[in-house]
C-alpha atoms as a PDB file:
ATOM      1  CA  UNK A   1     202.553   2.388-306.433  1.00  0.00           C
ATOM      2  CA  UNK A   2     199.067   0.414-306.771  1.00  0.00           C
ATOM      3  CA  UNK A   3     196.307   1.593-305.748  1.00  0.00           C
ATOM      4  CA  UNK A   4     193.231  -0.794-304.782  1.00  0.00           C
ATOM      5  CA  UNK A   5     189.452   0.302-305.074  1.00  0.00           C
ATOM      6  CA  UNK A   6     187.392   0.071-302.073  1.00  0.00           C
ATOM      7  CA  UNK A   7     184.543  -2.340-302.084  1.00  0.00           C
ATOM      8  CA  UNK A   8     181.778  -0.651-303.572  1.00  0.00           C
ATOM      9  CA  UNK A   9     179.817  -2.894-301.587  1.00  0.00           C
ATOM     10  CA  UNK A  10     181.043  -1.003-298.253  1.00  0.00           C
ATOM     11  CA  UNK A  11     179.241   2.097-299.729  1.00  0.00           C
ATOM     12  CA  UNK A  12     175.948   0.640-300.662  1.00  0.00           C
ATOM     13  CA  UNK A  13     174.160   0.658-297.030  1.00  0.00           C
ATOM     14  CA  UNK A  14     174.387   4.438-296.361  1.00  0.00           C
ATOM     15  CA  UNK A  15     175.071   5.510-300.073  1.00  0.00           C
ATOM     16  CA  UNK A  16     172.031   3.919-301.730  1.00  0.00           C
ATOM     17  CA  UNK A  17     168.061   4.746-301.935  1.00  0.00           C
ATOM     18  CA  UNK A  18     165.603   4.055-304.828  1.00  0.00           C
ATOM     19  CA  UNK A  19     164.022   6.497-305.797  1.00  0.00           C
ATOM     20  CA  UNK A  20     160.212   6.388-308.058  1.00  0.00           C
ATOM     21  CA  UNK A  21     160.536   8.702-310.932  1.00  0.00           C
ATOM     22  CA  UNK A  22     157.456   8.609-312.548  1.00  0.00           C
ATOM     23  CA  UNK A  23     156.719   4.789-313.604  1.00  0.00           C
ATOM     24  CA  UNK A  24     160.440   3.761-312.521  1.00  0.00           C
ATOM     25  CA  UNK A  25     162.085   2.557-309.865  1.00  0.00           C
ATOM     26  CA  UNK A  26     165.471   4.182-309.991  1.00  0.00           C
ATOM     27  CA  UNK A  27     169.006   3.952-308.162  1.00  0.00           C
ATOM     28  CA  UNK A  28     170.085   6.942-306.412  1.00  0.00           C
ATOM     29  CA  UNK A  29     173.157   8.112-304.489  1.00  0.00           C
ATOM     30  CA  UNK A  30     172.147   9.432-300.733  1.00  0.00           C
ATOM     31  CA  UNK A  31     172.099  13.162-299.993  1.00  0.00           C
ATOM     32  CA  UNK A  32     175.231  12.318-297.505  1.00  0.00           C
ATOM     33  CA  UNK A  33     177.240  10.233-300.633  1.00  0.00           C
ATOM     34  CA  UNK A  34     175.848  13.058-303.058  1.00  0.00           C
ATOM     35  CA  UNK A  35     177.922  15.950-300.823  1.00  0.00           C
ATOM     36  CA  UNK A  36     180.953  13.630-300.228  1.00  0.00           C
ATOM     37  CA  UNK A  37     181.645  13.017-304.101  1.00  0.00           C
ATOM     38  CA  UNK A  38     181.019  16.766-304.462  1.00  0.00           C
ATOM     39  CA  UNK A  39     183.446  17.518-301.288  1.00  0.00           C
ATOM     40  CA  UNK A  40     186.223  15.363-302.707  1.00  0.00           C
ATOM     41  CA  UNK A  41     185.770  16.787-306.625  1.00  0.00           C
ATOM     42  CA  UNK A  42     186.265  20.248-304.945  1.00  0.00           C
ATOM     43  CA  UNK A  43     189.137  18.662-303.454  1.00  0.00           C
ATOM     44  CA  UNK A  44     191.028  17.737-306.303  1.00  0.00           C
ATOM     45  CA  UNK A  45     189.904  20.535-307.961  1.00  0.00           C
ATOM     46  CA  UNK A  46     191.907  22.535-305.276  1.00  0.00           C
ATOM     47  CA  UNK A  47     194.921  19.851-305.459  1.00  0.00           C
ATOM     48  CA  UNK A  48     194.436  19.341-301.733  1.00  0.00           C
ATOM     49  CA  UNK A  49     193.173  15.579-302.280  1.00  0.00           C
ATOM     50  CA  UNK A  50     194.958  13.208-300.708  1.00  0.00           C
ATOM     51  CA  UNK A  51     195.447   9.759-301.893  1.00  0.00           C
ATOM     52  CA  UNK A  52     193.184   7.629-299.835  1.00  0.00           C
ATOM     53  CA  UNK A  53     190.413  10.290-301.042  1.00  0.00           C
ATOM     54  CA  UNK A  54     191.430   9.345-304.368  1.00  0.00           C
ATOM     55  CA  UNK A  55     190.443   6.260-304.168  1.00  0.00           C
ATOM     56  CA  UNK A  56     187.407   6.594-302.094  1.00  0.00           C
ATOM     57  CA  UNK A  57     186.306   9.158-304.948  1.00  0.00           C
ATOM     58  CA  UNK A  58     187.427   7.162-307.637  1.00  0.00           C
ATOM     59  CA  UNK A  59     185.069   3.816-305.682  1.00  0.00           C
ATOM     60  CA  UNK A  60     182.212   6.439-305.703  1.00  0.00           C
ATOM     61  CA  UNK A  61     182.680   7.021-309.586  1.00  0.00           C
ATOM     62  CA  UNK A  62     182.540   3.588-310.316  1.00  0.00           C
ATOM     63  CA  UNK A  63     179.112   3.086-308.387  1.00  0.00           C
ATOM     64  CA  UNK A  64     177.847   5.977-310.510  1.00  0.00           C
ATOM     65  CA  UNK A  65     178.792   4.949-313.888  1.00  0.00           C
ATOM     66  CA  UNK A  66     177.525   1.086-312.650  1.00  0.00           C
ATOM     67  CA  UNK A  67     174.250   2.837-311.537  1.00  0.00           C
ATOM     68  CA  UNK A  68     173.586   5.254-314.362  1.00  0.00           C
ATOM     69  CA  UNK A  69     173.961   2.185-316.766  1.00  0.00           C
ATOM     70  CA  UNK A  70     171.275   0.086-315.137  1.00  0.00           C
ATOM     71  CA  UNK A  71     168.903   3.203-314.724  1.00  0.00           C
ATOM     72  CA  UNK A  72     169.301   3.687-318.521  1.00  0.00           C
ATOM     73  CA  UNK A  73     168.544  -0.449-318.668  1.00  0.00           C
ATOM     74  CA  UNK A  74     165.390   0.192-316.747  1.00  0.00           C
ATOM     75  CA  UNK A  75     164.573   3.332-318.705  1.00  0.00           C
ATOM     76  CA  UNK A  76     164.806   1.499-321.612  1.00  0.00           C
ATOM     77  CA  UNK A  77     162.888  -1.286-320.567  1.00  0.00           C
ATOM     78  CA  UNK A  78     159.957   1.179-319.016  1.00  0.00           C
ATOM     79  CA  UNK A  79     159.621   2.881-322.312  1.00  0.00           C
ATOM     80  CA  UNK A  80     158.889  -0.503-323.596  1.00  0.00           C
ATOM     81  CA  UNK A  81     154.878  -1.218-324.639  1.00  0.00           C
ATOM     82  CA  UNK A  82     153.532  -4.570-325.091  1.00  0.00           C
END
């Protein structure tokens, strides 16, 4: 069996704010996205996931590893003095 990703994309228009934090404009997941990822962890931590939930939490963990590495580009880059 294959499974397919959903488009990340889908998620972005209700899943997405930026967020200042101090000098830097950072990604953030949405209070709503926030409690679904934890819903389906405690899911699968229970073994009562099913498999479409598996994939909508494994699309969710690839938005926050793709987020978390351009927040640490932008950290980077705001630590940065000229």
């Amino acid at each position: 069996m294959t499974t397919t990703l959903i488009k990340p994309s889908i998620i972005l228009p209700k899943g997405l704010r930026i967020q200042q934090v101090n000098n830097l404009f950072l990604f953030k997941f949405t209070d709503e996205l926030g409690e679904r990822m934890q819903e389906l962890l405690d899911k699968k931590k229970a073994d009562t996931i099913t498999p479409d939930e598996i994939i909508e939490l494994e699309t969710i963990g690839e938005l926050d590893n793709i987020f978390s590495y351009i927040n640490a580009v932008i950290a980077a880059q705001g630590n940065v003095h000229f």
